[in-house]
Protein backbone atom coordinates (compact mmCIF):
# COMPACT_ATOMS: atom_id res chain seq x y z
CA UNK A 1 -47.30 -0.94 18.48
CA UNK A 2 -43.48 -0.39 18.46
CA UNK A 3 -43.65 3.15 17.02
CA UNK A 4 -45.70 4.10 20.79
CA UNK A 5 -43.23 2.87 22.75
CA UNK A 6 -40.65 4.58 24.50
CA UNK A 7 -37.09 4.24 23.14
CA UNK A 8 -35.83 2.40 26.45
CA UNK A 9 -38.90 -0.18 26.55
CA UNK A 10 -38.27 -0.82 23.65
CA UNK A 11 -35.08 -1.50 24.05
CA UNK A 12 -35.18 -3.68 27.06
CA UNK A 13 -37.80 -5.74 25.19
CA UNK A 14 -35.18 -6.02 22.72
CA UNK A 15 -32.45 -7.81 24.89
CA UNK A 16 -34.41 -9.88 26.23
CA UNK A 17 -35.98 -11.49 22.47
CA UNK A 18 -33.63 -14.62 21.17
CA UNK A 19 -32.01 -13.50 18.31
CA UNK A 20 -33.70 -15.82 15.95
CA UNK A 21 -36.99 -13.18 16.67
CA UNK A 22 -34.75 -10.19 16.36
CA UNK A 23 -33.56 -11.11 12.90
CA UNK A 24 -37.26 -11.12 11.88
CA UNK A 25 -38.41 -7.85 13.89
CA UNK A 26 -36.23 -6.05 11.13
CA UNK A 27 -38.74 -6.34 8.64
CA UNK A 28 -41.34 -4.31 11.16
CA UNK A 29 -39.90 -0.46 10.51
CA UNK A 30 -36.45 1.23 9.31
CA UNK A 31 -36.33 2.22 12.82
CA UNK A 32 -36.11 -1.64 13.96
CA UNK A 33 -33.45 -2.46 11.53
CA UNK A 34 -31.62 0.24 12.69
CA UNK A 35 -31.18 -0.29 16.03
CA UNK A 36 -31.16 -4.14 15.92
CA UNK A 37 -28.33 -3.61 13.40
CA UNK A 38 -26.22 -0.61 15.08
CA UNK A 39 -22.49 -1.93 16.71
CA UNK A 40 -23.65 -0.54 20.18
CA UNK A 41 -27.32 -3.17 20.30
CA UNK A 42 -24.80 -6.10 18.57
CA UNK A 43 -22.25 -5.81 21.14
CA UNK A 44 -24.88 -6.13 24.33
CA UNK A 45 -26.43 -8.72 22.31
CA UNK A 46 -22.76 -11.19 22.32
CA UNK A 47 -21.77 -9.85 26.03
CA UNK A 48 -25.58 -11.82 26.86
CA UNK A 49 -25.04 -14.33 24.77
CA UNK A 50 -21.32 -15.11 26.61
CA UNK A 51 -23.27 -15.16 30.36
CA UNK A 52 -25.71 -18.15 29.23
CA UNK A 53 -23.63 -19.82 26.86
CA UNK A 54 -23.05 -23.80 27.23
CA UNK A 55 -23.01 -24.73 23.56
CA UNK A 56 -20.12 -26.51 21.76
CA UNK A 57 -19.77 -26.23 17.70
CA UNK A 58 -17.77 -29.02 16.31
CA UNK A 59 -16.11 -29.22 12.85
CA UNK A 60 -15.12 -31.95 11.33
CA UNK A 61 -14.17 -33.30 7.53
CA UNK A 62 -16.46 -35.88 6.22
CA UNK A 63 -14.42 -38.60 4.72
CA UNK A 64 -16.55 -39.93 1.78
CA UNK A 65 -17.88 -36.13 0.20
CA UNK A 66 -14.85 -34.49 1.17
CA UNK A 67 -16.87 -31.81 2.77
CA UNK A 68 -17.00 -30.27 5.75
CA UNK A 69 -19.69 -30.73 8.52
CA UNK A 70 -20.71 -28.60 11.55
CA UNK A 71 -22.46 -29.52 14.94
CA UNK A 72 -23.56 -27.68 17.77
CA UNK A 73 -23.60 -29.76 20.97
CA UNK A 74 -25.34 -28.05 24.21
CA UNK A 75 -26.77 -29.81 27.40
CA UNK A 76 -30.54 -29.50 28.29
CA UNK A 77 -31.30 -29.06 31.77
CA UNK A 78 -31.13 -32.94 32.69
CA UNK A 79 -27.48 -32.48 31.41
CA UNK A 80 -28.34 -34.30 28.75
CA UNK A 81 -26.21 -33.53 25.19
CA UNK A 82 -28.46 -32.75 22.33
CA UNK A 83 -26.87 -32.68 18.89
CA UNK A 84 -28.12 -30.33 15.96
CA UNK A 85 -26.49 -30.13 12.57
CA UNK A 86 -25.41 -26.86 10.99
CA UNK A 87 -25.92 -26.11 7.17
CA UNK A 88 -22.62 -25.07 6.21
CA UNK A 89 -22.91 -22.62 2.96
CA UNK A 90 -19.65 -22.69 1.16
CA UNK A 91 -17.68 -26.02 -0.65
CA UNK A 92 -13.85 -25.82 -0.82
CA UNK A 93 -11.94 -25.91 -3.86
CA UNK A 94 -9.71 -28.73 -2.17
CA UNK A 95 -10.67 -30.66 0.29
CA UNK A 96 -11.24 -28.56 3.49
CA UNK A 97 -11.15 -24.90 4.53
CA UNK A 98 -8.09 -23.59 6.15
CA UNK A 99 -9.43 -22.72 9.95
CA UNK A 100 -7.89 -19.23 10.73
CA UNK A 101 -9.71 -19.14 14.01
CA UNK A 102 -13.12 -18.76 15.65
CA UNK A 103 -13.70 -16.15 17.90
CA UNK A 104 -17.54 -15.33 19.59
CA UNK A 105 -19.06 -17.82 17.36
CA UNK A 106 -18.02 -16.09 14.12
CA UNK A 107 -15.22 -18.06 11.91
CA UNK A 108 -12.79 -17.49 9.72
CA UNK A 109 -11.85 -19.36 6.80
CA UNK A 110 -9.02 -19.26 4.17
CA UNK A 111 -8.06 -21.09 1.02
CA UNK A 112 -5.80 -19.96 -2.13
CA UNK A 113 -5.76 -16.16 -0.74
CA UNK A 114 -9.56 -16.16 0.00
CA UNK A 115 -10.91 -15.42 3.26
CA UNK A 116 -13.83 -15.64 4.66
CA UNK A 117 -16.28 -14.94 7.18
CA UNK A 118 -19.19 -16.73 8.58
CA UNK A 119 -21.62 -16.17 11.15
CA UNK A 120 -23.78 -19.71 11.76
CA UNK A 121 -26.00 -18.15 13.78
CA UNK A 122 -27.35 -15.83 11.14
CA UNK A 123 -26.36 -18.00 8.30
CA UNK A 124 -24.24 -15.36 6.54
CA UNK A 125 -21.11 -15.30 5.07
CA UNK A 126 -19.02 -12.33 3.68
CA UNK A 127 -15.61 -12.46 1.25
CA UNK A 128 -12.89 -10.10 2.21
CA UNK A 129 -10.63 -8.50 -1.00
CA UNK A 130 -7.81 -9.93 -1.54
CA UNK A 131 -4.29 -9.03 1.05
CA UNK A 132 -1.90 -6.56 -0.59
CA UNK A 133 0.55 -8.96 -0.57
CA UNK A 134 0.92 -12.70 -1.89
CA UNK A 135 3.15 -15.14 -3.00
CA UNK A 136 5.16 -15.14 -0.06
CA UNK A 137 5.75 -18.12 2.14
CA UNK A 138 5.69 -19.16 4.79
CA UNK A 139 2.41 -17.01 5.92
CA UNK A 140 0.93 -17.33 9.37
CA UNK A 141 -2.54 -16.95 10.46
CA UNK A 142 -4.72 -15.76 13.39
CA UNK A 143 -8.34 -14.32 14.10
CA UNK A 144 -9.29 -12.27 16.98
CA UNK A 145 -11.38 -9.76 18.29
CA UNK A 146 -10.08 -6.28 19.44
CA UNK A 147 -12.11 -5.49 22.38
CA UNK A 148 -10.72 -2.19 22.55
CA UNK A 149 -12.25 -0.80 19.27
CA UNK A 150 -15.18 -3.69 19.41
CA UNK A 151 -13.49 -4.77 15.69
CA UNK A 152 -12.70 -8.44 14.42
CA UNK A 153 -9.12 -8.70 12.56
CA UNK A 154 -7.57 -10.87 10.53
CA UNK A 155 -3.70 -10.86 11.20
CA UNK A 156 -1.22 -12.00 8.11
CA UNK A 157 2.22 -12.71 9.17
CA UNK A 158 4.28 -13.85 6.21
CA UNK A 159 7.88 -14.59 6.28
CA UNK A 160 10.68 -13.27 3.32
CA UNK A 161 12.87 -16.13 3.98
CA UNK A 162 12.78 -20.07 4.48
CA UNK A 163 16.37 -20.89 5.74
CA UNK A 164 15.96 -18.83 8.63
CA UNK A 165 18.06 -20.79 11.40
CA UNK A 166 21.66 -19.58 11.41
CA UNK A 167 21.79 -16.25 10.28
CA UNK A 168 18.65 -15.24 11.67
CA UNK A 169 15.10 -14.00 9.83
CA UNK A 170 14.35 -11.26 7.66
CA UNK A 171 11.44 -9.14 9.42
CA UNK A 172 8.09 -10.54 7.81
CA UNK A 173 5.57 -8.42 6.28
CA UNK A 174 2.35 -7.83 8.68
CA UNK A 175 -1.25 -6.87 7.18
CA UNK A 176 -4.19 -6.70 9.11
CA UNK A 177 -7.61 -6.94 8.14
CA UNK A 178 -10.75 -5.07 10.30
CA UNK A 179 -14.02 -5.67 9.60
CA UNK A 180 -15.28 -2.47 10.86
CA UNK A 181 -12.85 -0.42 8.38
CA UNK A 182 -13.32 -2.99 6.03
CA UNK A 183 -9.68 -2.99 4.07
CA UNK A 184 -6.72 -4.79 4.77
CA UNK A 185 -3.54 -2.40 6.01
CA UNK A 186 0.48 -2.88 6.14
CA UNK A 187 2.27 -2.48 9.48
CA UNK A 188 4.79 -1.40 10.67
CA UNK A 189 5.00 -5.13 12.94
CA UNK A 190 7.75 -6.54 11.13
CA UNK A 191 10.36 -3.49 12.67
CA UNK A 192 9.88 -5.15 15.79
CA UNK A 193 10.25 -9.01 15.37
CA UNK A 194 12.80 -10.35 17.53
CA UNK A 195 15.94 -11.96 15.11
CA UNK A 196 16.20 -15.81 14.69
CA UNK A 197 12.23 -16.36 16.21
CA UNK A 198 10.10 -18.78 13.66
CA UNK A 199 6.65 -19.74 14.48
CA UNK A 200 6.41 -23.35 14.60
CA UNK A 201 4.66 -25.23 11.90
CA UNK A 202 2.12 -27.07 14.02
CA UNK A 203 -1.11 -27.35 12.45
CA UNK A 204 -3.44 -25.37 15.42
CA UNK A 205 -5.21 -22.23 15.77
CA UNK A 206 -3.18 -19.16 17.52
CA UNK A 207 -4.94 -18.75 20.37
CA UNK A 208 -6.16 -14.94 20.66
CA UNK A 209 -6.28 -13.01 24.39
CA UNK A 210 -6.95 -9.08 25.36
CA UNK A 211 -6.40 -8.14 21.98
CA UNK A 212 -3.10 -9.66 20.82
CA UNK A 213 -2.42 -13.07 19.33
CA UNK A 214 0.08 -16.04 20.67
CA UNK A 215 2.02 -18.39 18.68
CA UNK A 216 3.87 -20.91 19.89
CA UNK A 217 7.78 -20.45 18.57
CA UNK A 218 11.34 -21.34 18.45
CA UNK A 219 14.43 -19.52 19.67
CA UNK A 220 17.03 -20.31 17.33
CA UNK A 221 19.94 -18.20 19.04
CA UNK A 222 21.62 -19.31 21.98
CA UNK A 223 18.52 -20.02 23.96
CA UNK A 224 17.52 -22.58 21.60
CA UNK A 225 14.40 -23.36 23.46
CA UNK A 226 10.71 -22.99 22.92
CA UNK A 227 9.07 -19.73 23.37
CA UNK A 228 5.47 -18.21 22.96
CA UNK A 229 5.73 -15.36 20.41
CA UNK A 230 2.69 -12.62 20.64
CA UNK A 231 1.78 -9.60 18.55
CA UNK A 232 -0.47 -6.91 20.16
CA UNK A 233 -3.18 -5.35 18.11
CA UNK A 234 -3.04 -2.49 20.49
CA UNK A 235 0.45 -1.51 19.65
CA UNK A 236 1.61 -3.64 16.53
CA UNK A 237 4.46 -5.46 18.64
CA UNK A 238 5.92 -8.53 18.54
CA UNK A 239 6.92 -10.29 22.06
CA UNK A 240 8.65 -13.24 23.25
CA UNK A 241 7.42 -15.00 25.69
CA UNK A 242 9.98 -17.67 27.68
CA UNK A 243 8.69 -21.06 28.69
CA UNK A 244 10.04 -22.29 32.11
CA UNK A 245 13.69 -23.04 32.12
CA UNK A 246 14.37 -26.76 31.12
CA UNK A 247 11.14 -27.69 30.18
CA UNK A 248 10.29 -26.76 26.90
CA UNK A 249 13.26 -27.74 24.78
CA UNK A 250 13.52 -26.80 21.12
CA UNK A 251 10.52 -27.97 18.99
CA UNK A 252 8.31 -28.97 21.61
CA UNK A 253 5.09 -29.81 21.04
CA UNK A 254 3.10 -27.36 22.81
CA UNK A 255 -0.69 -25.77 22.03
CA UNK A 256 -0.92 -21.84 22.85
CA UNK A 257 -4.56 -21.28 24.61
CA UNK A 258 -7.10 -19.76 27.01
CA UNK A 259 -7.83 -21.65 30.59
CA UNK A 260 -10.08 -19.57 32.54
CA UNK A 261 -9.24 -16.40 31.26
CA UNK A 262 -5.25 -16.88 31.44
CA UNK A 263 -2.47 -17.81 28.84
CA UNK A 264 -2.04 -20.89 28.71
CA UNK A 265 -0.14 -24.14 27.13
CA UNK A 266 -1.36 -27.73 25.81
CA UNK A 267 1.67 -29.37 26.27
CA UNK A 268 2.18 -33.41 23.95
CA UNK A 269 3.99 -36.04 25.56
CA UNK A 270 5.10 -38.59 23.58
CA UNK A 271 6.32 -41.98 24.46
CA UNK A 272 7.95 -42.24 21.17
CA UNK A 273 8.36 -39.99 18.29
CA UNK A 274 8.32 -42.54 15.45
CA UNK A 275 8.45 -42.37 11.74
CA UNK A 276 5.20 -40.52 11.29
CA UNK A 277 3.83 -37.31 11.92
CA UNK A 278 0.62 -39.54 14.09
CA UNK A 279 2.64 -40.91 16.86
CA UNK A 280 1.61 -42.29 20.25
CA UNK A 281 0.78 -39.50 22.71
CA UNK A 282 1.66 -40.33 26.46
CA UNK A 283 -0.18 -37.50 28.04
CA UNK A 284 -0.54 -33.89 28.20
CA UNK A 285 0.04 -31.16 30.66
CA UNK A 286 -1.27 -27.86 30.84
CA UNK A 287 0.19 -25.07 32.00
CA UNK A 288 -1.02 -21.48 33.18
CA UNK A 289 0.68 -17.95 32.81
CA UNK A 290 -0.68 -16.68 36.17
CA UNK A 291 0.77 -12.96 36.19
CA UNK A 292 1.44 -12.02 32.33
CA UNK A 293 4.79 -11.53 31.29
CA UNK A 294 6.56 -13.04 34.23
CA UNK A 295 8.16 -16.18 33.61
CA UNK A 296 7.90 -17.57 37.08
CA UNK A 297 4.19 -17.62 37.52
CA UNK A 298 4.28 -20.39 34.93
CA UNK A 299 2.49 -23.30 36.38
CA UNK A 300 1.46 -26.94 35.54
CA UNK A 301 -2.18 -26.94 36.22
CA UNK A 302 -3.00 -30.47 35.86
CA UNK A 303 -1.68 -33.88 33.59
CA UNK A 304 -3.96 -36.11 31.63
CA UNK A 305 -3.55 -39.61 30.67
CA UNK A 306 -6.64 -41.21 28.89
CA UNK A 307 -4.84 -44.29 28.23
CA UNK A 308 -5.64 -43.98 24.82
CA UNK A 309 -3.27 -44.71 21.91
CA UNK A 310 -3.86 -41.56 19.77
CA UNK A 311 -5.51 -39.07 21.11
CA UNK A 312 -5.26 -35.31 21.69
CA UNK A 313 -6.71 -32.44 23.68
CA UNK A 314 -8.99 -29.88 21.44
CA UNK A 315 -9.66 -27.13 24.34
CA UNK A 316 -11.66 -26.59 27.37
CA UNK A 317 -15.16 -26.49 27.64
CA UNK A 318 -16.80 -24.05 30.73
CA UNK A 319 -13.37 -24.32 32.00
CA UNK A 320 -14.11 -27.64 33.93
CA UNK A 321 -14.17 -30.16 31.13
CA UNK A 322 -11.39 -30.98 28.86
CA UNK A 323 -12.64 -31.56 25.19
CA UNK A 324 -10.56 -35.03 24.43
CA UNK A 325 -10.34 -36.59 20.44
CA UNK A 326 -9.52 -40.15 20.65
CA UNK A 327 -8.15 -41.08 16.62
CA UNK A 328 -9.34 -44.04 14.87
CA UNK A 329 -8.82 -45.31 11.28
CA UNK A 330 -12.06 -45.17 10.48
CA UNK A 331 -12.91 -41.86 12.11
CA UNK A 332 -12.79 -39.86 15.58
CA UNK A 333 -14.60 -39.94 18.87
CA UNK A 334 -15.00 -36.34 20.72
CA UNK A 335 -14.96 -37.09 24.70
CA UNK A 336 -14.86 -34.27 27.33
CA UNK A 337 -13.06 -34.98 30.63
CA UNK A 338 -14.49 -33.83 33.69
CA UNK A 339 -11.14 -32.65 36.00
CA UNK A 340 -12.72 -33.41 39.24
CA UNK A 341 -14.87 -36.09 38.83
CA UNK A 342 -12.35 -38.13 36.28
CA UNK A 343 -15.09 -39.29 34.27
CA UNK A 344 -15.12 -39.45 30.55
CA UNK A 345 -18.75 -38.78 28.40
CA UNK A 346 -18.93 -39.91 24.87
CA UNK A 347 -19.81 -36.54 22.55
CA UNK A 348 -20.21 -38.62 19.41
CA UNK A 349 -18.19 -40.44 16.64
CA UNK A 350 -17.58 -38.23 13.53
CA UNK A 351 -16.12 -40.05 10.18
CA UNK A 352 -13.01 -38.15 9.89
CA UNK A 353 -9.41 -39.52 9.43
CA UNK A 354 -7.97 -35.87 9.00
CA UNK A 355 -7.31 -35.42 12.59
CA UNK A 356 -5.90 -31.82 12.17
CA UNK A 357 -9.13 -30.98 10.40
CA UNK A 358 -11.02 -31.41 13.71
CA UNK A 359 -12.56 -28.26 15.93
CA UNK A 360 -14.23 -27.86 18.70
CA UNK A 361 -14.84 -24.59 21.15
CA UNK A 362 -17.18 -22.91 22.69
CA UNK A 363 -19.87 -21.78 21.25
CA UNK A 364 -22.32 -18.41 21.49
CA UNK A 365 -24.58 -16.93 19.44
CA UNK A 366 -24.65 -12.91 18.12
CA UNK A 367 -25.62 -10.56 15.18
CA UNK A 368 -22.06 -9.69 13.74
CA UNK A 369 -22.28 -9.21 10.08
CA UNK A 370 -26.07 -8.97 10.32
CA UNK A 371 -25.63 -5.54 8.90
CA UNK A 372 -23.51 -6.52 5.79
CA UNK A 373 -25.20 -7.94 2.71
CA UNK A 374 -24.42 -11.44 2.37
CA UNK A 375 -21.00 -12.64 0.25
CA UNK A 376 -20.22 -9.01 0.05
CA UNK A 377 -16.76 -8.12 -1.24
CA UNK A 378 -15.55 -5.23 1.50
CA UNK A 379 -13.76 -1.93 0.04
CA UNK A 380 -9.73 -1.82 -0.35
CA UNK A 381 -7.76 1.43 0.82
CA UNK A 382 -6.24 2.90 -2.02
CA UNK A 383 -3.87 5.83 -2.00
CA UNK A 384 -5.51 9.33 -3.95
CA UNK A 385 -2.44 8.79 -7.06
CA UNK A 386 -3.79 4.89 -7.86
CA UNK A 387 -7.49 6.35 -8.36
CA UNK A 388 -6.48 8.64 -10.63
CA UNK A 389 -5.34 5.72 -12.77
């Protein structure tokens, strides 16, 4: 019946099929495969996918196997949560996965120079080659979709240098992955990172906006302050960002992420700083970029105080709700905080004492990768002299 149908019915039939039918209809003629597989029909597919989207995917490190666990989380229409477990395809050589990022529903994951990509929706999973580089440390992290060449990268930032404070840093190396060219490449990044900048070892995600990505930093010269440092796919630049004058001091504790389509800041206030790295968290602030760039449209959106005695904030969910962890010793409970109303909703205990393990973000579904074979090892650029070898 398909092969009578005009190109744009069929189409619009297309879009409007859940994916789960759409991923079956390839089987009917080359023809279907080929348009439910081409970059143009995958890319309408996510920007639907983003307009209905109110599904949450949670991960989480299950104490006694040591494995990791998955969970989407979406309301029905009473507003009721419903809870479905994800089959999770890969086992880590250690204990977890290292969570690069997750951006549009597809992941990325890392361990021992292995990275990897997985799409839940689809249940597939490819393994990119191996970076050009190793060895070095420290390396820095961060996933994110260029919207202006509809391409997912990988970004490795890795440092020459550990005692970095005084006379300032040696200008890391920068390679970039794409999945659409499918190779890792060397830029020319480093050339423009700003002297005596490190990116702070706190264990989160780099938060990824309009095609760069943001880490938050320290200024080491005379500033000696906090700073957001960003590095633009579109150009290959580093940036600083300054924080608001006498607010961010030196190692602050601060999140880099997304509030309603603006950079923003998950800010920890402690009451003390004890001993250990798990100390009592008064509250947290966030705070909004408003006009890019300029320091001065910083502002503090809102404070929270859970009265809780561990707990942190994980992200926003539909911009509304704050997605809250409260930390147990014999696991977690995921909460999300409704701004206006103040009230709290119990999303679930999960058995996890690894707090920095725990994830949770919005959630949509799409075909990316559907056109790759599964686990497939992606081609590495190599100059014409090295395959003559």
């Amino acid at each position: 019946m398909f092969e009578y149908l005009p190109f744009e019915v069929l189409l619009e039939i297309f879009h409007r099929l859940p994916l789960k039918s759409l991923i079956q209809f390839r089987c009917i003629s080359k023809s279907c495969n080929s348009l439910i597989t081409s970059p143009a029909f995958i890319n309408f597919g996510l920007t639907r996918s983003h307009s209905d989207s109110n599904k949450l995917i949670v991960r989480y490190l299950d104490v006694k196997s040591h494995v990791e666990r998955y969970k989407l989380i979406h309301e029905d229409n009473d507003n009721n949560e419903q809870i479905q477990d994800l089959e999770f395809p890969l086992r880590s050589r250690c204990d977890c996965f290292q969570l690069v990022g997750s951006v549009n529903g597809l992941f990325c994951l890392y361990e021992e120079n292995r990275f990897i990509l997985w799409n839940p929706c689809i249940r597939k999973f490819i393994t990119l080659p191996k970076p050009s580089f190793t060895g070095l440390f420290p390396c820095y992290l961060a996933f994110l979709f260029d919207s202006r060449n509809n391409d997912y990268k990988v970004v490795r930032i890795a440092y020459q240098l550990v005692k970095i404070r005084s006379e300032g840093v040696k200008p890391p190396l920068v390679e970039v992955y794409s999945i659409r060219e499918g190779s890792w490449r060397i830029t020319s990044g480093g050339d423009s990172y700003p002297p005596k900048i490190t990116i702070s070892n706190w264990p989160h995600e780099a938060a990824s906006l309009n095609g760069a990505v943001y880490f938050p930093a320290n200024d080491w010269g005379e500033a000696q302050s906090s700073v957001v440092l960003s590095f633009d796919l579109g150009d290959e630049v580093f940036r600083v960002i300054s924080l608001p004058n006498g607010k961010f001091k030196l190692n602050a504790h601060i999140v880099t992420s997304v509030f309603k389509g603006l950079l923003s800041l998950i800010c920890y206030e402690h009451q003390h700083m004890g001993e250990y790295y798990m100390c009592r968290v008064k509250c947290y602030s966030v705070w909004v970029m408003k006009e890019y760039g300029v320091v001065d449209s910083w502002t503090k959106q809102f404070t929270i105080d859970l009265d809780m005695q561990y707990w942190k904030v994980l992200g926003f969910w539909k911009n509304d709700r704050i997605l809250v962890q409260k930390i147990q010793l014999d696991g977690s409970m995921l909460f999300s905080y409704d701004l206006e109303s103040q009230q709290v909703n119990n999303l679930g205990f999960y058995r996890s004492r690894w707090y920095s393990y725990c994830y949770v973000d919005n959630y949509v579904e799409n075909l990316v990768l559907l056109d790759k074979p599964n686990d497939a090892v992606s081609k590495r650029k190599v100059s014409k002299k090295r395959k003559c070898r």
